[in-house]
PDB file of N, CA and C in Angstrom:
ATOM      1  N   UNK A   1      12.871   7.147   6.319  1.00  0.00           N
ATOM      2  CA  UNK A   1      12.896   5.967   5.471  1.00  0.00           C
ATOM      3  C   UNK A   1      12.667   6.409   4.029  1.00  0.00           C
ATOM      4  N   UNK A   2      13.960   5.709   2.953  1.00  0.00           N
ATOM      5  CA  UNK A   2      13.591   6.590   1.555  1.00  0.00           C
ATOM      6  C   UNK A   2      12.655   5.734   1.274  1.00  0.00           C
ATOM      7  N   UNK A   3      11.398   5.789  -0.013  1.00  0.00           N
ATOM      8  CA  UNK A   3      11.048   4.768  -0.530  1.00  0.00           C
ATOM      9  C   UNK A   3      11.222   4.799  -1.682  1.00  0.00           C
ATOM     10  N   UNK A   4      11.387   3.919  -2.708  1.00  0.00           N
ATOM     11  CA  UNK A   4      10.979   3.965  -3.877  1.00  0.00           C
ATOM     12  C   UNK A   4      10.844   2.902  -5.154  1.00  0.00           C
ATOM     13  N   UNK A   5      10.256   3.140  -6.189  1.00  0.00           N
ATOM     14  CA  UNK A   5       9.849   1.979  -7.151  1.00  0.00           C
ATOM     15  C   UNK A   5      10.896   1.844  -7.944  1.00  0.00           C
ATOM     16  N   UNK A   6      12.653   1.808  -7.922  1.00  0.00           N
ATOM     17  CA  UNK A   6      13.444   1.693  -8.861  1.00  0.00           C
ATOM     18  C   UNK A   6      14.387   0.497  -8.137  1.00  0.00           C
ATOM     19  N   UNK A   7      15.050  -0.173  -8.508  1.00  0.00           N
ATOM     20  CA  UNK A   7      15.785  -1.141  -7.728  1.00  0.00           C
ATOM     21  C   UNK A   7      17.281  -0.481  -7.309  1.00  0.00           C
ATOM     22  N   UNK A   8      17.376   0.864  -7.524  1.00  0.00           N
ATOM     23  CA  UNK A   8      18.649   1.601  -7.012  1.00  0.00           C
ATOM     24  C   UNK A   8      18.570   3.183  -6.277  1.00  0.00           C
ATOM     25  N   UNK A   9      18.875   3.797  -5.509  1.00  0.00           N
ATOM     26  CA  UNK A   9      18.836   5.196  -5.124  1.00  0.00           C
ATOM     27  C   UNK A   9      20.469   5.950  -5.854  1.00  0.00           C
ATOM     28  N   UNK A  10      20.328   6.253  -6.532  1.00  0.00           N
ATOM     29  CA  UNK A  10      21.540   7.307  -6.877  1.00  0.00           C
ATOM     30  C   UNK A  10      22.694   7.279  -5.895  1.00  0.00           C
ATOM     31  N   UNK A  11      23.794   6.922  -5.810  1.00  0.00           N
ATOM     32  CA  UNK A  11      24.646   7.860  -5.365  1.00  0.00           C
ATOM     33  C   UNK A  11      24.731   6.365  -4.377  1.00  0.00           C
ATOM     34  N   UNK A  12      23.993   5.581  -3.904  1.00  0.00           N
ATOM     35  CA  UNK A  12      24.225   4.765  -2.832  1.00  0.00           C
ATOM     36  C   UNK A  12      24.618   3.303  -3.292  1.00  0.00           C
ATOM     37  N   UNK A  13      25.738   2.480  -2.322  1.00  0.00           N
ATOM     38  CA  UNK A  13      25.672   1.088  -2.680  1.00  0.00           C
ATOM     39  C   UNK A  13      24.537   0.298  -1.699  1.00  0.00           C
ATOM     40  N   UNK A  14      24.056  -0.461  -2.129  1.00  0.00           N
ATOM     41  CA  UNK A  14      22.569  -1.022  -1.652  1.00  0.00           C
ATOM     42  C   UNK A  14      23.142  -2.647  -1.035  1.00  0.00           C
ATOM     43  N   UNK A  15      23.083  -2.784   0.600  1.00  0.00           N
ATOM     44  CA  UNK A  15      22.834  -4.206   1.129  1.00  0.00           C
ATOM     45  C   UNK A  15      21.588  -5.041   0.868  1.00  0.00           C
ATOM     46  N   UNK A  16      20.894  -5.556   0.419  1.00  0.00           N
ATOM     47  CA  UNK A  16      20.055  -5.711   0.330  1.00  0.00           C
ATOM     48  C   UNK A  16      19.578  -6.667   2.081  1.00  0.00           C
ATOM     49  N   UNK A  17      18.569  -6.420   2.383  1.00  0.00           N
ATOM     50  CA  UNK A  17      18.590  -7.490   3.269  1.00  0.00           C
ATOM     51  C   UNK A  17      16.978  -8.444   3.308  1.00  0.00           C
ATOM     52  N   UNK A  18      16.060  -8.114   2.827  1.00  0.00           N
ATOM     53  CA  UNK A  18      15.060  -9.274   2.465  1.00  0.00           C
ATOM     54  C   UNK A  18      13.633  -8.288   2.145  1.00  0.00           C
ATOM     55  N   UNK A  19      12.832  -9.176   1.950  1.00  0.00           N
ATOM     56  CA  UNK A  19      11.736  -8.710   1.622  1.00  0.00           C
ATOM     57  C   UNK A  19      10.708  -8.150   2.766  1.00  0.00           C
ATOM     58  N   UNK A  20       9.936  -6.952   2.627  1.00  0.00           N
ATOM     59  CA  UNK A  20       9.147  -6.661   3.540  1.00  0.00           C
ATOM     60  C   UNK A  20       7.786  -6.205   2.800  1.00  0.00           C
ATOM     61  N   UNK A  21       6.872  -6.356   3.500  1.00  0.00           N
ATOM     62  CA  UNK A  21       5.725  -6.306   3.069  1.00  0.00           C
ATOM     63  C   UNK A  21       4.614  -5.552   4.401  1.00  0.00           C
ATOM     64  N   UNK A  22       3.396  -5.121   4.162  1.00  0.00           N
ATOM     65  CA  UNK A  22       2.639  -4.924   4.608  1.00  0.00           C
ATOM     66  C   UNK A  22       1.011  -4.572   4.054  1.00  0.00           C
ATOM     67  N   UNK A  23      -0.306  -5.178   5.165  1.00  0.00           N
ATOM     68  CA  UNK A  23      -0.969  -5.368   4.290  1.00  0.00           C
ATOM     69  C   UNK A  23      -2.706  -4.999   5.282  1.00  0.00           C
ATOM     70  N   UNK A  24      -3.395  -4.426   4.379  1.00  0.00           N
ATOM     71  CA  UNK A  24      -4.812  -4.435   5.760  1.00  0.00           C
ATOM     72  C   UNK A  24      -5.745  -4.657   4.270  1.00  0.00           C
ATOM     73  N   UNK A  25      -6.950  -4.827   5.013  1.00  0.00           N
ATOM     74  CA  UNK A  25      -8.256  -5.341   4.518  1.00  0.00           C
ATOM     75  C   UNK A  25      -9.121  -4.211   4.764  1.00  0.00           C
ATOM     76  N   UNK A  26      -9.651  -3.382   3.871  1.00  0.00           N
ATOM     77  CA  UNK A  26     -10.798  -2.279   4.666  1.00  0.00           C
ATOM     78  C   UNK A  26     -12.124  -2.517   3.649  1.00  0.00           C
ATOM     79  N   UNK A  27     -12.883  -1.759   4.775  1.00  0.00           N
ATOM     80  CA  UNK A  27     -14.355  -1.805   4.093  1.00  0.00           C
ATOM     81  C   UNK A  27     -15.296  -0.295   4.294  1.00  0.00           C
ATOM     82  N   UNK A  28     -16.105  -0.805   3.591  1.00  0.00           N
ATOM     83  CA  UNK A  28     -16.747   1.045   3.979  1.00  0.00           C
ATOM     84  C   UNK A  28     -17.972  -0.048   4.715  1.00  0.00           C
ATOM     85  N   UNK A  29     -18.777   1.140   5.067  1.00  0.00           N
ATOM     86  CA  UNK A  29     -19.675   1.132   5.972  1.00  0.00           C
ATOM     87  C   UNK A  29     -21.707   0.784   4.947  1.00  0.00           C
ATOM     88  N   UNK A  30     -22.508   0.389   5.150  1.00  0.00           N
ATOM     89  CA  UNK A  30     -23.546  -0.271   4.408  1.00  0.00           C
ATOM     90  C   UNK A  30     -23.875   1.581   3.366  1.00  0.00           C
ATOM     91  N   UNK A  31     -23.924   2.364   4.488  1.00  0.00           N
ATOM     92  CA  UNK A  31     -24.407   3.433   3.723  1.00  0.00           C
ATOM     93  C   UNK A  31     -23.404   4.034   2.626  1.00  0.00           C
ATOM     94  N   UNK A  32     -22.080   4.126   2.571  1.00  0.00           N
ATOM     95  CA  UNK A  32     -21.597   4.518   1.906  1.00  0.00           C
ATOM     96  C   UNK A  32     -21.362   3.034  -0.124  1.00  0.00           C
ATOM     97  N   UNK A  33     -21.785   2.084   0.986  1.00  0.00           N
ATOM     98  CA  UNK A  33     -21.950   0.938  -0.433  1.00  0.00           C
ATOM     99  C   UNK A  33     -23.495   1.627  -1.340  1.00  0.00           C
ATOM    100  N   UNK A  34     -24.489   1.771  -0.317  1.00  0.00           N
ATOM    101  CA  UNK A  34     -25.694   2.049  -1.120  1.00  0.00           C
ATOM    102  C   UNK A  34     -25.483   3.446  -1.881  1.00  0.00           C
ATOM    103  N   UNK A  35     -25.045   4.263  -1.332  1.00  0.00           N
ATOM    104  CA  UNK A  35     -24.241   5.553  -1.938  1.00  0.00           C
ATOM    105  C   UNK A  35     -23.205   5.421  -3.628  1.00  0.00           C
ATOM    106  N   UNK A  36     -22.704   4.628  -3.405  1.00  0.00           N
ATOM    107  CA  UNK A  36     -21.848   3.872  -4.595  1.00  0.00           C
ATOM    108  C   UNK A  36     -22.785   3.081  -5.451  1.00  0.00           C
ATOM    109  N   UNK A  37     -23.725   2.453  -4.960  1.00  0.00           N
ATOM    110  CA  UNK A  37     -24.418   2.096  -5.937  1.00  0.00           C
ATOM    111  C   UNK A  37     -25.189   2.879  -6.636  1.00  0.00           C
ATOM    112  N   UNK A  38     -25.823   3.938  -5.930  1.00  0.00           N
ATOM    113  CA  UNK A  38     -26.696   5.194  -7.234  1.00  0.00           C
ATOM    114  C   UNK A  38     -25.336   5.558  -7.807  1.00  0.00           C
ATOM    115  N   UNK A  39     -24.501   5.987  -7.387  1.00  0.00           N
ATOM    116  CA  UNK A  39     -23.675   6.934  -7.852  1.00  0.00           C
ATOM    117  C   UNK A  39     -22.986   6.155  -9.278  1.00  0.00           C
ATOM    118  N   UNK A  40     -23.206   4.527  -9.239  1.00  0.00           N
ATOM    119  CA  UNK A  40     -22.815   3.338 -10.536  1.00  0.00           C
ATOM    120  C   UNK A  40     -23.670   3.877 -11.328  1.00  0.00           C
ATOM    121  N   UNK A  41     -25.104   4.080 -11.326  1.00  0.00           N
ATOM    122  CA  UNK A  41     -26.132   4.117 -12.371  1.00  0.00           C
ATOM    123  C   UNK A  41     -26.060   5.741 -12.595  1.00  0.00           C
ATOM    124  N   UNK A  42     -25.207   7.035 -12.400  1.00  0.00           N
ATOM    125  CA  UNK A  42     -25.031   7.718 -13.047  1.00  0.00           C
ATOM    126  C   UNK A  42     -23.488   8.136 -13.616  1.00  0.00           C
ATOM    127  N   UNK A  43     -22.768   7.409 -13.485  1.00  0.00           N
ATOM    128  CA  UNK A  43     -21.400   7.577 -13.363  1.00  0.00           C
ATOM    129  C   UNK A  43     -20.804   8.700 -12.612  1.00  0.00           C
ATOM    130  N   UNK A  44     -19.044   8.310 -12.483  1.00  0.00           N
ATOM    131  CA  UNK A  44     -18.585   9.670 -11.742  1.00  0.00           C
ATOM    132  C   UNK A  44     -17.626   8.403 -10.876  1.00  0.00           C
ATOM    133  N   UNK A  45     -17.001   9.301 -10.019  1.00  0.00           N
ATOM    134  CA  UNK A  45     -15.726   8.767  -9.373  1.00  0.00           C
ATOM    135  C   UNK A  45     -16.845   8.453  -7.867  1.00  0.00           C
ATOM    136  N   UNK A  46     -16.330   7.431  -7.120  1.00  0.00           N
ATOM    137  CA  UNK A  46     -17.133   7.084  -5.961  1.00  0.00           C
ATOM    138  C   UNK A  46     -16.125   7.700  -4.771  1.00  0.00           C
ATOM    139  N   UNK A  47     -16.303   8.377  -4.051  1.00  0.00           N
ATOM    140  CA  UNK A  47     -14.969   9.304  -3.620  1.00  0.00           C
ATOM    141  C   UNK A  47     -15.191   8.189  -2.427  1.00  0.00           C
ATOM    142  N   UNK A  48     -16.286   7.846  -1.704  1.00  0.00           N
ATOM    143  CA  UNK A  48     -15.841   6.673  -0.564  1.00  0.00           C
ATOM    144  C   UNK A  48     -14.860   6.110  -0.407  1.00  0.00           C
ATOM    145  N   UNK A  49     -15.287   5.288  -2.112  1.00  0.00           N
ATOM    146  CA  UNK A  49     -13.874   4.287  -2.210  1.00  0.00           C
ATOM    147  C   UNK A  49     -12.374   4.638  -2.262  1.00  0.00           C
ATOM    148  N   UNK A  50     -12.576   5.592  -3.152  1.00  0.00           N
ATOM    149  CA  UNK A  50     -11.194   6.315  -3.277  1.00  0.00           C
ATOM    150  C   UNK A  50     -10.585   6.760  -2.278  1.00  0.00           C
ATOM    151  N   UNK A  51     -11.329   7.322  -1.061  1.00  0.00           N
ATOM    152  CA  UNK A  51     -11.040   7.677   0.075  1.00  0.00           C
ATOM    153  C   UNK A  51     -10.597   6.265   1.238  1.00  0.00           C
ATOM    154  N   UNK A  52     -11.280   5.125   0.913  1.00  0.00           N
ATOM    155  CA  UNK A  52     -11.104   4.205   1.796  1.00  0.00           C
ATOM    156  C   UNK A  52      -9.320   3.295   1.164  1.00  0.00           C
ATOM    157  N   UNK A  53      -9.186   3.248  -0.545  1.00  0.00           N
ATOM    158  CA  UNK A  53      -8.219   2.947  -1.292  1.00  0.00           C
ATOM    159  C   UNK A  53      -7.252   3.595  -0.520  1.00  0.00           C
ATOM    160  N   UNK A  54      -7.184   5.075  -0.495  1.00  0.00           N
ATOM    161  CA  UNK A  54      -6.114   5.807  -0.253  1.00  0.00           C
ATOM    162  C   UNK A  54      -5.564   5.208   1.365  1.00  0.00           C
ATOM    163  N   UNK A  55      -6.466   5.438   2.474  1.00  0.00           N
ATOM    164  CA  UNK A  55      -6.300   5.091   3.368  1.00  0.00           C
ATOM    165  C   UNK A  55      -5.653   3.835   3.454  1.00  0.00           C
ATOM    166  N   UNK A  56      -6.131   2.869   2.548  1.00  0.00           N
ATOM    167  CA  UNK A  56      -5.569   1.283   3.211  1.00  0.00           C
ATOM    168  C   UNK A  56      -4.415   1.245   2.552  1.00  0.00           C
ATOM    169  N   UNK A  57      -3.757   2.114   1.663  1.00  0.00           N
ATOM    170  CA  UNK A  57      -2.405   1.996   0.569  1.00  0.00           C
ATOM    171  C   UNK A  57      -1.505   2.622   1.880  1.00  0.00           C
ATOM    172  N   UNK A  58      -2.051   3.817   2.457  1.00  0.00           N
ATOM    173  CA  UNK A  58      -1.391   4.453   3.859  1.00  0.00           C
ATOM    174  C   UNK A  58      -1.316   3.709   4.719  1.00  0.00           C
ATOM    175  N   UNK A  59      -1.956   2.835   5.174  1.00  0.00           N
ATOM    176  CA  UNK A  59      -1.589   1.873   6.099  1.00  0.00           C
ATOM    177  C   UNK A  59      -0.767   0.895   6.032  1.00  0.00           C
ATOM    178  N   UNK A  60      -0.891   0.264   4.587  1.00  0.00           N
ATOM    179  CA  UNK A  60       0.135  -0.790   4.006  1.00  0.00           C
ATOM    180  C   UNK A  60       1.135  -0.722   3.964  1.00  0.00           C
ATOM    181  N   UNK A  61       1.708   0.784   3.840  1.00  0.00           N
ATOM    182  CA  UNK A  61       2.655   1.283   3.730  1.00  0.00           C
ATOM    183  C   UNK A  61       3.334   1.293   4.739  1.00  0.00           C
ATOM    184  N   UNK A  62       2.393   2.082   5.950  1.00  0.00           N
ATOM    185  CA  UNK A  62       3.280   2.256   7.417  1.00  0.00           C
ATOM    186  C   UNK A  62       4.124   0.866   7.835  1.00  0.00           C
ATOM    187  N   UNK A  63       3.055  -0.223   7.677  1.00  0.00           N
ATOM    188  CA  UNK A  63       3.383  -1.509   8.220  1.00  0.00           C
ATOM    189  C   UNK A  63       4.514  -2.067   7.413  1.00  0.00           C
ATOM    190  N   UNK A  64       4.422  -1.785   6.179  1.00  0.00           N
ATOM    191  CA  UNK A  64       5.951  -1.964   5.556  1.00  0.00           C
ATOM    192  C   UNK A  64       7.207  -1.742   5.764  1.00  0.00           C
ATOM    193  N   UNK A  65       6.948   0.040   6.234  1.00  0.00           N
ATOM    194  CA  UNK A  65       7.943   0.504   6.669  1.00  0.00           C
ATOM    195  C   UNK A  65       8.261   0.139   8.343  1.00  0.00           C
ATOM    196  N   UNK A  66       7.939  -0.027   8.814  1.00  0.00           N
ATOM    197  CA  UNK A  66       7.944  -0.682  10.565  1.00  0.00           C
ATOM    198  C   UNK A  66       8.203  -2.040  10.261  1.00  0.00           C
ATOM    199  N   UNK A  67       8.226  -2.882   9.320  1.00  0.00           N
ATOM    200  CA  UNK A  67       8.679  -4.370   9.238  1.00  0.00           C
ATOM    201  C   UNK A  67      10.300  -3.765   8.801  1.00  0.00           C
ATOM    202  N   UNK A  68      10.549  -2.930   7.664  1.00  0.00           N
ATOM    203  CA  UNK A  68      12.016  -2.687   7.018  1.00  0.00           C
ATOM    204  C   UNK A  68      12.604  -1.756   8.440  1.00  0.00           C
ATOM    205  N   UNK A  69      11.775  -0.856   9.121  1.00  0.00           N
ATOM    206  CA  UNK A  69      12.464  -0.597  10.518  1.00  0.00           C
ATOM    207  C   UNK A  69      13.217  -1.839  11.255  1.00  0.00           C
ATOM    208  N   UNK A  70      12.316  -2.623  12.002  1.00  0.00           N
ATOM    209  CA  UNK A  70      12.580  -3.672  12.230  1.00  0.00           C
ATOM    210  C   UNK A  70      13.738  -4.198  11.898  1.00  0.00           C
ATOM    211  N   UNK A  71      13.911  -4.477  10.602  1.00  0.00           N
ATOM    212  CA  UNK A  71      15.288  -5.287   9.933  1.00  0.00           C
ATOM    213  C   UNK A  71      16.287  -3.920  10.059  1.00  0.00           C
ATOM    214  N   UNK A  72      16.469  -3.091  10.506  1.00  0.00           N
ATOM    215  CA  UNK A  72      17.191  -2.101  10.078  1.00  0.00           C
ATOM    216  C   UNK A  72      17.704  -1.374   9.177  1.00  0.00           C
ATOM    217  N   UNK A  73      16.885  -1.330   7.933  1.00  0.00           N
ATOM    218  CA  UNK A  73      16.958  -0.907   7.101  1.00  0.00           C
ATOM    219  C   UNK A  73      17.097   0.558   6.723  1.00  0.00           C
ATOM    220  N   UNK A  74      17.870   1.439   6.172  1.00  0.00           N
ATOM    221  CA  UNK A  74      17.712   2.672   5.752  1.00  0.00           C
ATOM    222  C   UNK A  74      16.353   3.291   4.690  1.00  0.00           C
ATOM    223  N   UNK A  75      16.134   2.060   3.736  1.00  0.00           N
ATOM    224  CA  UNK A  75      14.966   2.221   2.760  1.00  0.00           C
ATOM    225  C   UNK A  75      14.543   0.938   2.160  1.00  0.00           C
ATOM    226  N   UNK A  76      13.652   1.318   1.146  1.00  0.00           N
ATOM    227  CA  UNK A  76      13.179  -0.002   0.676  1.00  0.00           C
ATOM    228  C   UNK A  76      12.860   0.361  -0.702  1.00  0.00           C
ATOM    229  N   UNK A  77      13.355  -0.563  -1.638  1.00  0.00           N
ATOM    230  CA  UNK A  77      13.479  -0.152  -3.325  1.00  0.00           C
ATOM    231  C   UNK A  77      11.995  -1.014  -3.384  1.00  0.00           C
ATOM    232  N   UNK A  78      12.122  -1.196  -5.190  1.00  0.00           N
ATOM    233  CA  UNK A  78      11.415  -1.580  -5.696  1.00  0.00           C
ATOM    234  C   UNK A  78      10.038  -1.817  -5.202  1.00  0.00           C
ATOM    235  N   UNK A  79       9.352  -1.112  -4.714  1.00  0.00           N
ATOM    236  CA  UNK A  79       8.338  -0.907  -3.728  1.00  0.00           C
ATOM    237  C   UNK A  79       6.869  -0.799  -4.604  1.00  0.00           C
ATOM    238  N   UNK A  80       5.908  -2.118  -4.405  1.00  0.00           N
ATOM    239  CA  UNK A  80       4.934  -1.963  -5.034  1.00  0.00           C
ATOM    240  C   UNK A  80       3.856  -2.268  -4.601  1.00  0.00           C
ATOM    241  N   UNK A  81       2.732  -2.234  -4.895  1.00  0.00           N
ATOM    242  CA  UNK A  81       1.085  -2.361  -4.057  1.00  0.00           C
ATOM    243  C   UNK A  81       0.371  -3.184  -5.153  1.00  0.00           C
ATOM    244  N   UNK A  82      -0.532  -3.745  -4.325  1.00  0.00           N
ATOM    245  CA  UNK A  82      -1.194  -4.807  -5.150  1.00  0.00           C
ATOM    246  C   UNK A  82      -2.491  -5.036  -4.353  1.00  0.00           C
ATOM    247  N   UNK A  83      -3.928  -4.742  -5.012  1.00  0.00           N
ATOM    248  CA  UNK A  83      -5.153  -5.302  -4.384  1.00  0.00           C
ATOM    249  C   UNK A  83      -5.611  -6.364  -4.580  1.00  0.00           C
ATOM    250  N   UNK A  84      -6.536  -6.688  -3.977  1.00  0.00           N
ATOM    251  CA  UNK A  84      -7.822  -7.666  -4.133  1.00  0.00           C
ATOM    252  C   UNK A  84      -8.710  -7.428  -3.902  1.00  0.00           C
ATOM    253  N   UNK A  85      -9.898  -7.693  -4.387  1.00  0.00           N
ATOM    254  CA  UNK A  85     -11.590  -7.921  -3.787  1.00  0.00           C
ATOM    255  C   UNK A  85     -11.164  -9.114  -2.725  1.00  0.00           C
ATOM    256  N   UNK A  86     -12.002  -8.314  -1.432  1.00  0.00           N
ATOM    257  CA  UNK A  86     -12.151  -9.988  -0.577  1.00  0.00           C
ATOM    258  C   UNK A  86     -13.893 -10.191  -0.477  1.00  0.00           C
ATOM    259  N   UNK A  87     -14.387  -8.751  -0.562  1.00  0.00           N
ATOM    260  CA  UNK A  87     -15.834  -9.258  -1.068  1.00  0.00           C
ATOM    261  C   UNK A  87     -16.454  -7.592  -1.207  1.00  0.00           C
ATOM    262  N   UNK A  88     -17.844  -8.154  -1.531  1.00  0.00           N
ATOM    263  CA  UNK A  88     -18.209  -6.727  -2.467  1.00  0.00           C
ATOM    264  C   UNK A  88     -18.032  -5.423  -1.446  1.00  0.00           C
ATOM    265  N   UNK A  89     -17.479  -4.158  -1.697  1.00  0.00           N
ATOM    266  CA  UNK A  89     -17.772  -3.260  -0.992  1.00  0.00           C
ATOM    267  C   UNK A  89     -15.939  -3.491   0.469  1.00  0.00           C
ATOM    268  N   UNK A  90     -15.302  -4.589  -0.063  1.00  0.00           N
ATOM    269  CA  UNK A  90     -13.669  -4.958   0.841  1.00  0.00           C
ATOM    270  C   UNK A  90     -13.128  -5.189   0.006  1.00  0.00           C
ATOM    271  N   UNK A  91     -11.479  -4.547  -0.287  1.00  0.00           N
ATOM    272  CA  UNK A  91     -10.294  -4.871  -0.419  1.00  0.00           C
ATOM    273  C   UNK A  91      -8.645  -4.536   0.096  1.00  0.00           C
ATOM    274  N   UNK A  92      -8.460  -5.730  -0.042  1.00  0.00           N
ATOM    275  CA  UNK A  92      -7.096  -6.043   0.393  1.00  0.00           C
ATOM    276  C   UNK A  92      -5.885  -5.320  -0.393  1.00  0.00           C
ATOM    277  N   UNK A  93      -5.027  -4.564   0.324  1.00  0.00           N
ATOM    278  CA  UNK A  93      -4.110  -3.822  -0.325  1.00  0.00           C
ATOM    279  C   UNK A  93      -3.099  -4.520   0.336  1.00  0.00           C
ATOM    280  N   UNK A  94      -1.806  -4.833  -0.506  1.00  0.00           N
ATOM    281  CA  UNK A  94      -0.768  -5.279   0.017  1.00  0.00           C
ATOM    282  C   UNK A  94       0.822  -4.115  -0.806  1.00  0.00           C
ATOM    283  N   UNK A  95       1.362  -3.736   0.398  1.00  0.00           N
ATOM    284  CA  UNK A  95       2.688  -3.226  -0.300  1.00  0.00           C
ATOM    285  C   UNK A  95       3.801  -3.990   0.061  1.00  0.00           C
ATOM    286  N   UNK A  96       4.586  -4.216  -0.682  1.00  0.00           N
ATOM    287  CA  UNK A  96       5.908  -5.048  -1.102  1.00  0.00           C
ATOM    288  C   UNK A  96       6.941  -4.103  -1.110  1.00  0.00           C
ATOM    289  N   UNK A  97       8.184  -4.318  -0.933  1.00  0.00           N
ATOM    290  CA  UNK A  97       9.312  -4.117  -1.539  1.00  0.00           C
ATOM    291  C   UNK A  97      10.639  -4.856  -1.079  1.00  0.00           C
ATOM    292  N   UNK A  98      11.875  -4.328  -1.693  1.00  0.00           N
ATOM    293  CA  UNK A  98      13.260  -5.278  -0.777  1.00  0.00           C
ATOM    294  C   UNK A  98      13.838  -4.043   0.178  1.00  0.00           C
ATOM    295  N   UNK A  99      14.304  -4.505   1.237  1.00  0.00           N
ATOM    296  CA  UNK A  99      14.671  -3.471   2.411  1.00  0.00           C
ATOM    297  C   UNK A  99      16.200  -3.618   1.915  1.00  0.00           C
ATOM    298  N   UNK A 100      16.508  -1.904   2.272  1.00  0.00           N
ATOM    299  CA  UNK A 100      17.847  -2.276   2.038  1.00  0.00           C
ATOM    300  C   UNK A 100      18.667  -1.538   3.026  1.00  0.00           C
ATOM    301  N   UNK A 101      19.842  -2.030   3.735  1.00  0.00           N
ATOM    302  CA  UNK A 101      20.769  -0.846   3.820  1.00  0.00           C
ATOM    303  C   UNK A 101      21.833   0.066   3.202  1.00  0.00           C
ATOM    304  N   UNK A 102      22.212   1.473   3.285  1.00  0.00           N
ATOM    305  CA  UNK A 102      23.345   2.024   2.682  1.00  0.00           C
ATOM    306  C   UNK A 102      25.005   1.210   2.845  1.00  0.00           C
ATOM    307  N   UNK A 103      25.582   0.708   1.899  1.00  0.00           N
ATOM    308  CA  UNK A 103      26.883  -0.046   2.248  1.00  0.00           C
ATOM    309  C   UNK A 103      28.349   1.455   1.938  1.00  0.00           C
TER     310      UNK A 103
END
């Protein structure tokens, strides 16, 4: 499955066939929040989070791509991610794009 953030792949004519998306909710665990909180009052990157971010963008993704499977799609353009807080220490990652086939 190609992916990518441009609304065209080189060289190909594009079917478009609809929108696909995919999306999870993660959280870390109490100790790694209290961990993030000293680590606020000296600064520095909170690698938990970053580690839990990365993961749920990987998941969003898979499920994206298994919805544009689904439709039969070869790839999916314009492909983008978008969070939320759903509460302190959880967020919601959602990836988007349009599925397309090669014409």
């Amino acid at each position: 499955m190609i992916l990518v953030n441009t609304d065209y792949i080189t060289g190909y004519n594009l079917l478009m066939l609809g929108l696909v998306k995919g999306s999870t909710v993660q959280s870390k665990h109490i100790g790694k929040d209290i961990g993030a909180g000293f680590k606020s009052i000296v600064g520095g990157e909170l690698k938990g989070y970053t580690e839990m971010m990365e993961d749920a963008r990987r998941e969003a993704t898979a499920r994206m791509i298994r919805e544009a499977e689904g439709m039969g799609a070869d790839a999916v353009v314009n492909v983008r991610f978008t969070t939320s807080s759903i509460t302190p220490g959880a967020a919601e990652v959602i990836a988007y794009g349009t599925a397309v086939k090669f014409g």
